[in-house]
Protein backbone atom coordinates (compact mmCIF):
# COMPACT_ATOMS: atom_id res chain seq x y z
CA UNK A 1 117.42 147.47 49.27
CA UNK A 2 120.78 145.42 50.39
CA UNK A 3 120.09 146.65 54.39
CA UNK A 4 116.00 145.27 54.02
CA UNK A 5 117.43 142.29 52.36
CA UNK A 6 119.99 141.99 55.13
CA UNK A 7 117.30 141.89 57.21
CA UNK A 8 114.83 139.45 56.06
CA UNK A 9 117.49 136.50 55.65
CA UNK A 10 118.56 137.38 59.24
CA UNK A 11 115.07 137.37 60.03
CA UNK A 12 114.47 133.53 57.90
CA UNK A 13 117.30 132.66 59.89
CA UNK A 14 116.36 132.98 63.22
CA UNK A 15 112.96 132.42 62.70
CA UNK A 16 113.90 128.69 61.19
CA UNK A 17 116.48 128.02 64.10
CA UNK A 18 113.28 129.31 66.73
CA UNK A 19 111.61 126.19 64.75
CA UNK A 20 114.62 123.69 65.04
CA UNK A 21 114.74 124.49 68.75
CA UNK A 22 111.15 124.02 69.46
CA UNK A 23 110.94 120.57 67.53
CA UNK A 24 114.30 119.70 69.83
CA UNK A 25 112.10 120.76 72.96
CA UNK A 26 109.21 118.64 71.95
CA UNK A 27 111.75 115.29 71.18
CA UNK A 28 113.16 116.15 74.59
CA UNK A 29 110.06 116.36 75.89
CA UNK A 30 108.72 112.75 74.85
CA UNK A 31 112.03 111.07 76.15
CA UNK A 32 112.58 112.18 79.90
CA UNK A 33 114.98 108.69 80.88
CA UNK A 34 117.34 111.13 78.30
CA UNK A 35 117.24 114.08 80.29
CA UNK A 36 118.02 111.91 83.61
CA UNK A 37 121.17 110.28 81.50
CA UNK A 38 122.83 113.54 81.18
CA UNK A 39 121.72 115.02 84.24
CA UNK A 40 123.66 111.82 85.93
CA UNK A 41 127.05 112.88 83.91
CA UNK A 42 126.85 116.28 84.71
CA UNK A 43 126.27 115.77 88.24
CA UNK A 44 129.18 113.61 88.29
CA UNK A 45 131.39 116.13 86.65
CA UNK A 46 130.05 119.00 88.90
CA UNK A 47 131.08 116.67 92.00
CA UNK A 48 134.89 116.65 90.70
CA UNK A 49 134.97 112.71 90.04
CA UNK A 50 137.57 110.21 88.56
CA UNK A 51 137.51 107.46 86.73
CA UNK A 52 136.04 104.14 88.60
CA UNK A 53 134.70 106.27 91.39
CA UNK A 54 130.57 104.68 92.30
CA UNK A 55 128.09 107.42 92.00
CA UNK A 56 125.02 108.01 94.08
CA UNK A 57 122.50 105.10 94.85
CA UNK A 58 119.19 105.43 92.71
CA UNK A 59 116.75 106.22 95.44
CA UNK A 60 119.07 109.31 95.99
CA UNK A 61 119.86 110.17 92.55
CA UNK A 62 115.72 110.25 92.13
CA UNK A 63 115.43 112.36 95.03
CA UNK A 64 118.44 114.62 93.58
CA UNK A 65 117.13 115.10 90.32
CA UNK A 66 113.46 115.11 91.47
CA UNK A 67 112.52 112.28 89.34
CA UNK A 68 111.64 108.44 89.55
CA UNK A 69 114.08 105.41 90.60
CA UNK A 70 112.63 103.74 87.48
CA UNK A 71 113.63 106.49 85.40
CA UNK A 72 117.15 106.89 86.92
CA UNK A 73 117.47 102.87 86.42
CA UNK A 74 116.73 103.06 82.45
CA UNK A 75 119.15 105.46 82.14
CA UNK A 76 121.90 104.56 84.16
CA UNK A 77 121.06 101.14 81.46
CA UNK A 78 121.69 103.09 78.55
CA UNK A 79 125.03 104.82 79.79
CA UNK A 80 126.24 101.27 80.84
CA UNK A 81 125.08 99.96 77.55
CA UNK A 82 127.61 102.99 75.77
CA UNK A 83 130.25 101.94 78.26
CA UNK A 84 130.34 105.25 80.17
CA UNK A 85 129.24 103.40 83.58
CA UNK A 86 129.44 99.79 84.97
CA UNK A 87 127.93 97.95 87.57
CA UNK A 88 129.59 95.75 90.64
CA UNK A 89 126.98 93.05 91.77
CA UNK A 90 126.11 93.90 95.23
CA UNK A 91 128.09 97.13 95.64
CA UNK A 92 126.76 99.79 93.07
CA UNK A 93 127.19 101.99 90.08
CA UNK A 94 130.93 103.15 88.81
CA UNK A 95 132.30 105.68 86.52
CA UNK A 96 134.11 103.90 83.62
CA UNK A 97 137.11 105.10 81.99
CA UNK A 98 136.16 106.17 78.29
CA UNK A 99 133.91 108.54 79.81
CA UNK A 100 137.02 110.67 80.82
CA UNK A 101 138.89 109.62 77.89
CA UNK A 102 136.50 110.98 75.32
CA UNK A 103 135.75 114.61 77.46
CA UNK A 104 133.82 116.06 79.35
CA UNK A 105 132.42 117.75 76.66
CA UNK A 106 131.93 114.82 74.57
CA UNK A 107 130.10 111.66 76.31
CA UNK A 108 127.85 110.70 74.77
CA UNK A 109 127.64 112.14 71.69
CA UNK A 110 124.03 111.80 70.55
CA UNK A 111 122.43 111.13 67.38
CA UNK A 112 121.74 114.37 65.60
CA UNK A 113 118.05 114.99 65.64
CA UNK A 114 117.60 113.28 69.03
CA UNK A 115 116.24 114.33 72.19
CA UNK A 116 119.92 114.26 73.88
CA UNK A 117 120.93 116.12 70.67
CA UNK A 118 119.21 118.53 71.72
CA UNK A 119 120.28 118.51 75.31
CA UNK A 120 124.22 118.83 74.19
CA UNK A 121 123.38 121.96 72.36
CA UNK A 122 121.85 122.94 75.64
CA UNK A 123 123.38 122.01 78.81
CA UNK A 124 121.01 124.46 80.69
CA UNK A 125 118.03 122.15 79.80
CA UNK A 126 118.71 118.54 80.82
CA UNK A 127 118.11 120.96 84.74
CA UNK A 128 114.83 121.45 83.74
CA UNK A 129 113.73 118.32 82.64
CA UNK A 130 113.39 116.00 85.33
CA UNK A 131 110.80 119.14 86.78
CA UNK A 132 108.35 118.94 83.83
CA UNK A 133 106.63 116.19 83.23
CA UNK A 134 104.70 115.36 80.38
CA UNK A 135 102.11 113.43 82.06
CA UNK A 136 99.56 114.17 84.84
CA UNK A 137 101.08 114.64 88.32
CA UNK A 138 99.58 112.82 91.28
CA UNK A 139 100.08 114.36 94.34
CA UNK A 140 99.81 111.69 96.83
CA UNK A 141 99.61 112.25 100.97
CA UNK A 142 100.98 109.73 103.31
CA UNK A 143 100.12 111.26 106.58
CA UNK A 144 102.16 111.57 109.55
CA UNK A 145 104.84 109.35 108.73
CA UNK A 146 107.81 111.98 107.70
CA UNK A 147 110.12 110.29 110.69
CA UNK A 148 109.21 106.98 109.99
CA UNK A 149 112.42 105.68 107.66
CA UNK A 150 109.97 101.90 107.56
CA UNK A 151 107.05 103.21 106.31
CA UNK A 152 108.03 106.25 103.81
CA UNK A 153 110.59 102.88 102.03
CA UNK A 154 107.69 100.44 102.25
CA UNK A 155 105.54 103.25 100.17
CA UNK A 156 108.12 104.31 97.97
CA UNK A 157 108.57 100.94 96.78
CA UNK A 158 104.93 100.77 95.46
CA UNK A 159 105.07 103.72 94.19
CA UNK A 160 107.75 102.37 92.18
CA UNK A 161 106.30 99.80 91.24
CA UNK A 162 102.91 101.30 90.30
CA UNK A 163 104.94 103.87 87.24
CA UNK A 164 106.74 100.84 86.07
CA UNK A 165 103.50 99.41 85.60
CA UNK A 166 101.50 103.08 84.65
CA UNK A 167 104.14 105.14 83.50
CA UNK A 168 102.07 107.84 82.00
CA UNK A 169 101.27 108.63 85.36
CA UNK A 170 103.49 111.14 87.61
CA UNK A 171 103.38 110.83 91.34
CA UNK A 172 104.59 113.50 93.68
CA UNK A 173 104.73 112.04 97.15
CA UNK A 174 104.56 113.80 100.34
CA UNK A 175 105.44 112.15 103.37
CA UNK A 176 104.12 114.57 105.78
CA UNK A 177 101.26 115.77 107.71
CA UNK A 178 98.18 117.69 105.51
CA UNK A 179 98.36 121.35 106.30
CA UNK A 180 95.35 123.39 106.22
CA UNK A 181 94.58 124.57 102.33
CA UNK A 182 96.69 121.77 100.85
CA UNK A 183 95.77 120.43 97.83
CA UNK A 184 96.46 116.74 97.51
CA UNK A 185 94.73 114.02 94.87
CA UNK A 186 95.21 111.19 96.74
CA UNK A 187 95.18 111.20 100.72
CA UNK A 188 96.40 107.95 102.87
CA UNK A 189 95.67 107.78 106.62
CA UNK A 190 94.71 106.33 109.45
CA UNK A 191 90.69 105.18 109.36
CA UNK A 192 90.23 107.00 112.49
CA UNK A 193 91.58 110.70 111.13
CA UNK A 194 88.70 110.09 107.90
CA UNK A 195 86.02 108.46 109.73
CA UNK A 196 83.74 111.19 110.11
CA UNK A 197 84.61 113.05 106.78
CA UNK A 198 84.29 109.98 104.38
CA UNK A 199 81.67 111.85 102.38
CA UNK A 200 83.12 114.81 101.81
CA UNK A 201 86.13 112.18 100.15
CA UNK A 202 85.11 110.99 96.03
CA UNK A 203 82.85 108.25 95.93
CA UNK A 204 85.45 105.26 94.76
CA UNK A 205 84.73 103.93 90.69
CA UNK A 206 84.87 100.39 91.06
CA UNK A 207 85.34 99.64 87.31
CA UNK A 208 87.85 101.86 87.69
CA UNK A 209 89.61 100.22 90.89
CA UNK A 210 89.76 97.04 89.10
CA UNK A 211 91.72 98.67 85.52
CA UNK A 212 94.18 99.01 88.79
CA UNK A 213 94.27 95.69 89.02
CA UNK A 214 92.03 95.29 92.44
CA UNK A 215 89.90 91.97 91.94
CA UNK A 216 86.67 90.73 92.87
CA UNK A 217 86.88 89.24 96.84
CA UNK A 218 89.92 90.55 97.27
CA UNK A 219 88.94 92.05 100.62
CA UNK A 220 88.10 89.75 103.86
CA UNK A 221 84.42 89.87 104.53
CA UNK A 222 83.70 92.77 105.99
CA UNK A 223 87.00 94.76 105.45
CA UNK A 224 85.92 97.64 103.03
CA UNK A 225 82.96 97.91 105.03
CA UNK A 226 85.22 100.73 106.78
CA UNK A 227 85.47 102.86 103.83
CA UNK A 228 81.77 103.08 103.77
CA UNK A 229 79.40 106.33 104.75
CA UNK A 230 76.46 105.38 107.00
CA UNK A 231 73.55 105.92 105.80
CA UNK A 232 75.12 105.49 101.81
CA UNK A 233 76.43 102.19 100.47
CA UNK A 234 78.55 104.21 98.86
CA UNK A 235 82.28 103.30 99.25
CA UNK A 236 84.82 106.71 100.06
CA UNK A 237 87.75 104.80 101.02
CA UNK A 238 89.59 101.83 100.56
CA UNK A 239 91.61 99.90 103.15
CA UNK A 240 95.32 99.56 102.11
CA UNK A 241 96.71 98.21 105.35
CA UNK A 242 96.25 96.77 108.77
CA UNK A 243 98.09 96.26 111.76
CA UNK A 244 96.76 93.95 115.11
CA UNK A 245 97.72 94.49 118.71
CA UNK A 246 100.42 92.64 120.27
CA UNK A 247 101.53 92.11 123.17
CA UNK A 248 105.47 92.04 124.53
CA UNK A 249 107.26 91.34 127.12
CA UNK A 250 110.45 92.44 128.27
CA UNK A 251 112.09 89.09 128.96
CA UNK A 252 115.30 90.16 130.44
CA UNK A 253 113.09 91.44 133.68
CA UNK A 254 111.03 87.90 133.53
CA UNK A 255 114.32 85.90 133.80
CA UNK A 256 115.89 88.44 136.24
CA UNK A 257 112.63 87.26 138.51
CA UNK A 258 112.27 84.24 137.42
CA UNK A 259 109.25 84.47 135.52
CA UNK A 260 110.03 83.66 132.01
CA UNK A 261 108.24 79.87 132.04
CA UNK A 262 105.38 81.35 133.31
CA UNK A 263 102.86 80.22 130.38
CA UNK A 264 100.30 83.22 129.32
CA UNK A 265 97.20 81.45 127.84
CA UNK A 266 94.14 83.52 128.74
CA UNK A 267 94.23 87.21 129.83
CA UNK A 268 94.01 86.29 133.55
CA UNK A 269 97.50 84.77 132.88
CA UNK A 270 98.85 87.65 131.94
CA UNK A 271 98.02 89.75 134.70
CA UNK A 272 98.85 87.12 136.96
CA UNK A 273 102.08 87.30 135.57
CA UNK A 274 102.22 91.15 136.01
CA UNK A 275 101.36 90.91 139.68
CA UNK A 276 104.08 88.64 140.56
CA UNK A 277 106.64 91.00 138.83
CA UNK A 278 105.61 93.82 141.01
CA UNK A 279 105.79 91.50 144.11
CA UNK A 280 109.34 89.82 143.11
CA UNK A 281 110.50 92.88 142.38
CA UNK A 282 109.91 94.89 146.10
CA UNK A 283 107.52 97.28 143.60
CA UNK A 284 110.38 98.81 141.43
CA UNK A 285 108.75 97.27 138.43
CA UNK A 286 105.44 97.35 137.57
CA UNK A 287 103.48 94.59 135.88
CA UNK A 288 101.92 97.03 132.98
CA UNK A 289 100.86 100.37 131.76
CA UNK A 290 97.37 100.69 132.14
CA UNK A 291 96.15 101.47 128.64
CA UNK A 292 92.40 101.69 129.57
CA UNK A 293 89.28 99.02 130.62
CA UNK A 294 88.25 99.57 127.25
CA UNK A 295 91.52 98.36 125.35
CA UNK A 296 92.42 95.62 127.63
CA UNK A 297 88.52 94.22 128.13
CA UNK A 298 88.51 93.37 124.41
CA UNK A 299 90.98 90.29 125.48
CA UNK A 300 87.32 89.33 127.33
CA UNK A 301 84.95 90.33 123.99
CA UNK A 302 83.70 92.94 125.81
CA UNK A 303 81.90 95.09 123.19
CA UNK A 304 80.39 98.73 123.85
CA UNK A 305 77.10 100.29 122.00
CA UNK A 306 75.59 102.94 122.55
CA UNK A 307 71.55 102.83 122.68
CA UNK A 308 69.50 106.05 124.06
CA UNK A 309 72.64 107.45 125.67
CA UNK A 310 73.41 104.39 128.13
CA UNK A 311 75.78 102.01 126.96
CA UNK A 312 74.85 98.27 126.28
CA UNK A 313 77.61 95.48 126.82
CA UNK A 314 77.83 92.29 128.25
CA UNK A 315 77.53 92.34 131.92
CA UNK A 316 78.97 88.85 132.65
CA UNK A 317 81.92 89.49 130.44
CA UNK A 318 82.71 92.84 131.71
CA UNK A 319 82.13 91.69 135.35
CA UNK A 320 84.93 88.47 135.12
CA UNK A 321 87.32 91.34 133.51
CA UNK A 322 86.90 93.59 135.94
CA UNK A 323 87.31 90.83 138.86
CA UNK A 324 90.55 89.53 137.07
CA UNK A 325 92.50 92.59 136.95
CA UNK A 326 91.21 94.20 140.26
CA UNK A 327 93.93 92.34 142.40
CA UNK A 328 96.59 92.77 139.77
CA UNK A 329 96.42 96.44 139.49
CA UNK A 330 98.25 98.70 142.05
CA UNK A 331 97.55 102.13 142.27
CA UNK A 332 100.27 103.88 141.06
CA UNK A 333 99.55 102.02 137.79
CA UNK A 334 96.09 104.60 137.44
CA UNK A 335 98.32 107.46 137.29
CA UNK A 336 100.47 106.30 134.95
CA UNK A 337 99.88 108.35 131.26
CA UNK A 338 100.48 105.10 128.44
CA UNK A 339 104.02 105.46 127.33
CA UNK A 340 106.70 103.39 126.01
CA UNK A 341 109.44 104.84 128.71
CA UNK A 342 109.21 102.93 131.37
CA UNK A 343 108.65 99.98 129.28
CA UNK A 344 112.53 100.40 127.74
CA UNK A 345 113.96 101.86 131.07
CA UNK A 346 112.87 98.69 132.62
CA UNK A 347 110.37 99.96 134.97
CA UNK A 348 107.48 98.31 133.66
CA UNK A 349 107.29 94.40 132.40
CA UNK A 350 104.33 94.15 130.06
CA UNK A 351 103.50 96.36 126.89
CA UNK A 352 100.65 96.38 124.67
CA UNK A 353 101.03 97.76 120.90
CA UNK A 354 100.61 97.74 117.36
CA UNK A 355 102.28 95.31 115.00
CA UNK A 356 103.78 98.27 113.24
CA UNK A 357 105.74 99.38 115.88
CA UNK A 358 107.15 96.19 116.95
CA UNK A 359 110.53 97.15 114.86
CA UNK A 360 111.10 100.30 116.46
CA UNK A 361 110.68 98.62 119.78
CA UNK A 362 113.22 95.77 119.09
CA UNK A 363 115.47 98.76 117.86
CA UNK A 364 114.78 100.32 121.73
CA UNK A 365 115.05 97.02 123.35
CA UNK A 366 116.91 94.72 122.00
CA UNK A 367 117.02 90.85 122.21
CA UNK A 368 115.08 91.78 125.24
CA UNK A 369 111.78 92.11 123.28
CA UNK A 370 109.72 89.17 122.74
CA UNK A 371 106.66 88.98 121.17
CA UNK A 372 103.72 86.58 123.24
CA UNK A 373 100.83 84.70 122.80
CA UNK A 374 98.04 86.99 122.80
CA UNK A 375 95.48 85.99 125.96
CA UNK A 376 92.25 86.20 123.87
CA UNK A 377 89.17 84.45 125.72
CA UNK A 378 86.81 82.06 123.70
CA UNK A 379 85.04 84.77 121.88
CA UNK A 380 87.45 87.85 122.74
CA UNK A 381 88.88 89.91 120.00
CA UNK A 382 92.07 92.40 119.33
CA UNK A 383 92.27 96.04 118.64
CA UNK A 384 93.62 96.77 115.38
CA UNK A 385 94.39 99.78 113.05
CA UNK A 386 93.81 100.35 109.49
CA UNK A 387 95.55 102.65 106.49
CA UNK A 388 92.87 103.83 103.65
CA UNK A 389 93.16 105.85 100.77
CA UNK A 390 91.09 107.92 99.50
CA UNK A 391 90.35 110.71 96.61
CA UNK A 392 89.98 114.21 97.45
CA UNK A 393 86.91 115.78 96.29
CA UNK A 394 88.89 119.07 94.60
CA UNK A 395 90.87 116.58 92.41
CA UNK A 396 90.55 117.00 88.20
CA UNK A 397 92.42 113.58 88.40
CA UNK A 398 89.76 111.20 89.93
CA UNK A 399 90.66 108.45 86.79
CA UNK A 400 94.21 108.37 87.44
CA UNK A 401 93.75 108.42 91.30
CA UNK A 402 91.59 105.63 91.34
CA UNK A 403 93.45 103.28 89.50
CA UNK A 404 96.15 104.51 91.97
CA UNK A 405 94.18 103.11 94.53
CA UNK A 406 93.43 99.78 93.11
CA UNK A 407 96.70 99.01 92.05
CA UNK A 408 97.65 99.37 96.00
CA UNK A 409 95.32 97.25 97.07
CA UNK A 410 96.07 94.26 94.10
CA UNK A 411 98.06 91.55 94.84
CA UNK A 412 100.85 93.02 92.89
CA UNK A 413 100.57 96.05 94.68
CA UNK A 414 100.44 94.85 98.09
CA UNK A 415 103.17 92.30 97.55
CA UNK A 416 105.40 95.20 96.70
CA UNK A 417 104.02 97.35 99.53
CA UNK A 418 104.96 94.73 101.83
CA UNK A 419 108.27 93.27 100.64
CA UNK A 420 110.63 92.44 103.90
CA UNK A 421 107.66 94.53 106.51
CA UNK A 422 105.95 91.47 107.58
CA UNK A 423 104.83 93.94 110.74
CA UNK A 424 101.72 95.38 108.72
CA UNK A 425 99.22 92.88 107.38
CA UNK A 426 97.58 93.06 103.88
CA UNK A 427 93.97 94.12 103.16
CA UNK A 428 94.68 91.59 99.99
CA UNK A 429 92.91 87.59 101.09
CA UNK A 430 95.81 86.08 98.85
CA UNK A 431 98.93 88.35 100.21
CA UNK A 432 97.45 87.99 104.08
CA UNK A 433 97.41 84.24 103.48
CA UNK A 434 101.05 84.13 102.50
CA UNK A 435 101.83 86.04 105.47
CA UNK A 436 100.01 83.89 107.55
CA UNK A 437 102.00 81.17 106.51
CA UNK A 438 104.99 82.46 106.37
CA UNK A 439 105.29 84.63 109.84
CA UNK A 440 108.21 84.96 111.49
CA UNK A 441 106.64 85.55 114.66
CA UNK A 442 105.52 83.35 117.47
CA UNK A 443 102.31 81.36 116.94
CA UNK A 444 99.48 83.23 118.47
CA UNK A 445 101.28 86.73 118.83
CA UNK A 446 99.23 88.02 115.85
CA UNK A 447 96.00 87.73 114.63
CA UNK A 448 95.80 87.17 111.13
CA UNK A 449 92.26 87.18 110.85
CA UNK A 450 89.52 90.14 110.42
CA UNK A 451 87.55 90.86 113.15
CA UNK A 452 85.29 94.49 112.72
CA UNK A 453 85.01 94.66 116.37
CA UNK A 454 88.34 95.59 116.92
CA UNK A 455 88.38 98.19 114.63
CA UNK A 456 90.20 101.69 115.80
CA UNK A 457 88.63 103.56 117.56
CA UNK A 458 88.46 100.53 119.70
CA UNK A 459 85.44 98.72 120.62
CA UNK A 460 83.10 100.56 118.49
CA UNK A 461 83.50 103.92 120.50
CA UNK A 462 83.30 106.68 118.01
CA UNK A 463 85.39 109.93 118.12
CA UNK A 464 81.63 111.60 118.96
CA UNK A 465 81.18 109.18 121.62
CA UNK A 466 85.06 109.76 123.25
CA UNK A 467 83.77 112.30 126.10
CA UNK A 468 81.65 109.37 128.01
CA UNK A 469 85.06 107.37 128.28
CA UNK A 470 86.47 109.45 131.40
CA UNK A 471 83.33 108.34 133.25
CA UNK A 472 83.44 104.61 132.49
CA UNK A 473 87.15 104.83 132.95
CA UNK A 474 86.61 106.77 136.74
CA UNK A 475 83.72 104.09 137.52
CA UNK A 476 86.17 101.16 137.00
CA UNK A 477 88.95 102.72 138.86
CA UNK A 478 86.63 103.66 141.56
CA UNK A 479 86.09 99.29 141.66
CA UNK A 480 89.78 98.60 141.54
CA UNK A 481 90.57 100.79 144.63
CA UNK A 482 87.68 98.85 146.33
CA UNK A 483 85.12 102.34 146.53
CA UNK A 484 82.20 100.64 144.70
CA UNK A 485 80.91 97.53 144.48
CA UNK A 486 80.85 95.66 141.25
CA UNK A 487 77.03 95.75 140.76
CA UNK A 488 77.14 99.87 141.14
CA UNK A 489 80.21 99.93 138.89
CA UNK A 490 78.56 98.27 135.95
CA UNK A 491 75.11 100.55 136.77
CA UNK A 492 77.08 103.56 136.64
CA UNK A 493 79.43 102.21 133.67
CA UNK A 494 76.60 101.99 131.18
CA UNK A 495 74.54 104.77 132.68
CA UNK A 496 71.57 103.01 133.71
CA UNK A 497 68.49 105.30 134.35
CA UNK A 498 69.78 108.53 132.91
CA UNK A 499 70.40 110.06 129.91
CA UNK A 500 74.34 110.90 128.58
């Protein structure tokens, strides 16, 4: 009788501490900024510090402890309000002295009962934390940009921004390229890698877009036309960002040759230009990299569609482009692949390229860089590139990835998105307009304005419609090196009296 009653208090016992723990778990569990406090402490201790010593930034104590910045800021807020940290304006975070005075073991002592109670008692779980969430996790795709430090910060920051505003929602970014069989709620990229597959994305809630804060004529007219599935009025995607075509110059080579005052005003002018660099020069610099007919005629309005299988443009237009450039384009320039190298080893004057990549270039280049005027004719128009979102179709989080998606594209959201990157433009009329007026580059060297003709792929040539470009392309070079006449070129350009 003693031994069974032995037992069954042992047996009360533990089964009322299983209890305690699991009500500890659960307060734990609904305060997570806790579980980040002590985490901090203990990977202080772990790292052998002393008193007054500045711990890790917040971005990498997030990426440490595989949890938010925002999260990592409330609690580094509570440990200064206990007096275990303190802050130097403009140089970071520092260990104070009572935390060593009181122990290791002892800071901070929490309230009994309390979610960091229950993390004293056990130090094992305050690891775990930060990797269960309570909430819903987002898994968000930024494609292709894992070595691009600008654009993973510029998305972090909305990120940010978006669970200080919608903090029951988890995001787990991945700034990487989609691998086949990955599972992903919300997918960013380019328009041109979703074009053809907007329908197999979720159709976008609008109702829901706007609980993300996404108004009514937010867009410029015609913008979200691009996340749209022909022959549905459905919309699959939404643009987030935008980026024009510039063009720059490397100026050291145009004062070297004494071509700097030169003024570019129409595209003519800027060929012009080109041709007297390889002529000043003896022919060790070339004017430009020959991107294409079809990138550079756009300066001209020259607009491609396709109609039976011959393409339909404007004859005239295409004829004075073709004219321009035919005297300012040597022949070594047609075998040149497009490539920024001989653009920063000073081997070729002239570049064309996105906005986005205008840091990166300065970075190669130097003061050397500068941004021009872009040579647009009356009624001529510049290539740009757009960012969209979308929802995956496997997703059980459609709600929550939505209002991801509208938040984005807000005015809060794209204000935060764009904070110090004044190289990509905002899908948002009242953030673009802002821009616009505030640009720190040269007037005319970006277009601010929407044009859909200049959407990527360029000119209204669709990826299915890429394998007639070699034979438009050969045609115009056959007209440049003076093997055609103009008349047959533009027959044999648009395909006159044959199908294909």
């Amino acid at each position: 009788m003693i031994s069974l009653h032995h037992r069954n208090r042992k047996t009360a016992k533990t089964s009322r501490s299983s209890r305690r723990c699991a009500d500890e778990d659960a307060l734990v569990a609904l305060d997570p900024v806790a579980a980040v406090e002590t985490a901090i402490l203990e990977s202080a201790r772990k790292r052998g510090v002393v008193p007054h010593q500045k711990i890790l930034s917040r971005s990498k104590l997030a990426r440490l402890l595989r949890t938010t910045p925002y999260r990592v800021q409330l609690a580094v807020q509570r440990l200064e309000q206990h007096g275990l940290v303190y802050t130097r304006k403009g140089s970071g975070v520092y260990l104070a002295e009572k935390l060593f005075q009181r122990g290791a073991d002892q800071a901070p002592q929490p309230q009994a009962g309390t979610a960091a109670a229950s993390e004293a008692k056990n130090p094992a779980m305050f690891l775990s934390l930060p990797f269960t969430p309570i909430f819903k996790t987002i898994r968000v795709l930024v494609d292709g940009i894992e070595a691009d430090e600008i654009q993973v910060g510029l998305w972090r920051r909305v990120f940010d921004v978006f669970q200080q505003e919608y903090p029951f929602v988890n995001l787990e970014p991945d700034f990487g390229r989609a691998q086949p069989g990955s599972s992903h709620d919300v997918v960013i990229s380019s328009l041109g890698a979703v074009r053809d597959n907007l329908s197999t994305q979720k159709p976008l809630d609008v109702r829901l877009l706007a609980q993300g804060g996404l108004e009514r004529d937010a867009f410029l007219d015609g913008l979200l036309d691009q996340g749209r599935a022909a022959p549905s009025r459905e919309l699959f995607a939404l643009p987030l960002l935008r980026t024009t075509t510039i063009l720059v110059a490397n100026h050291r080579l145009l004062e070297q040759f004494g071509l700097a005052d030169r003024p570019i005003n129409r595209p003519v002018d800027w060929f012009r230009v080109s041709l007297a660099l390889v002529e000043r020069s003896g022919g060790q610099t070339l004017g430009f990299n020959y991107c294409g007919f079809q990138f550079h005629s756009t300066f001209y309005g020259v607009e491609f569609q396709e109609q039976d299988g011959c393409w339909v443009f404007d004859r005239a237009r295409m004829a004075r482009f073709l004219e321009d450039i035919k005297p300012c384009l040597r022949r070594d320039q047609l075998a040149i692949k497009w490539n920024m190298k001989p653009f920063f080893n000073g081997t070729v004057g002239f570049c064309c390229n996105y906005l986005h990549s205008y840091p990166w270039i300065v970075k190669r280049l130097g003061p050397a860089a500068k941004l021009l005027r872009l040579p647009v004719e009356p009624g001529g128009f510049v290539t740009e590139s757009s960012c969209v979102g979308t929802v995956s179709d496997s997703t059980d989080s459609v709600k929550e990835a939505t209002l991801l998606l509208g938040f984005i594209a807000s005015e809060k959201g794209q204000t935060a998105l764009l904070a110090n990157h004044p190289e990509w433009l905002s899908v948002n009329q009242a953030v673009l307009a802002g821009q616009a007026a505030a640009s720190p580059f040269p007037e005319g060297a970006v277009i601010y304005a929407y044009d859909p003709r200049g959407v990527h792929g360029e000119v209204h040539l669709r990826r299915s419609s890429m394998t007639h470009l070699p034979r438009m392309e050969t045609e115009a070079a056959k007209f440049y090196l003076g093997l055609q006449s103009l008349e047959e070129t533009l027959a044999e350009m648009a395909g006159d009296g044959r199908k294909g």
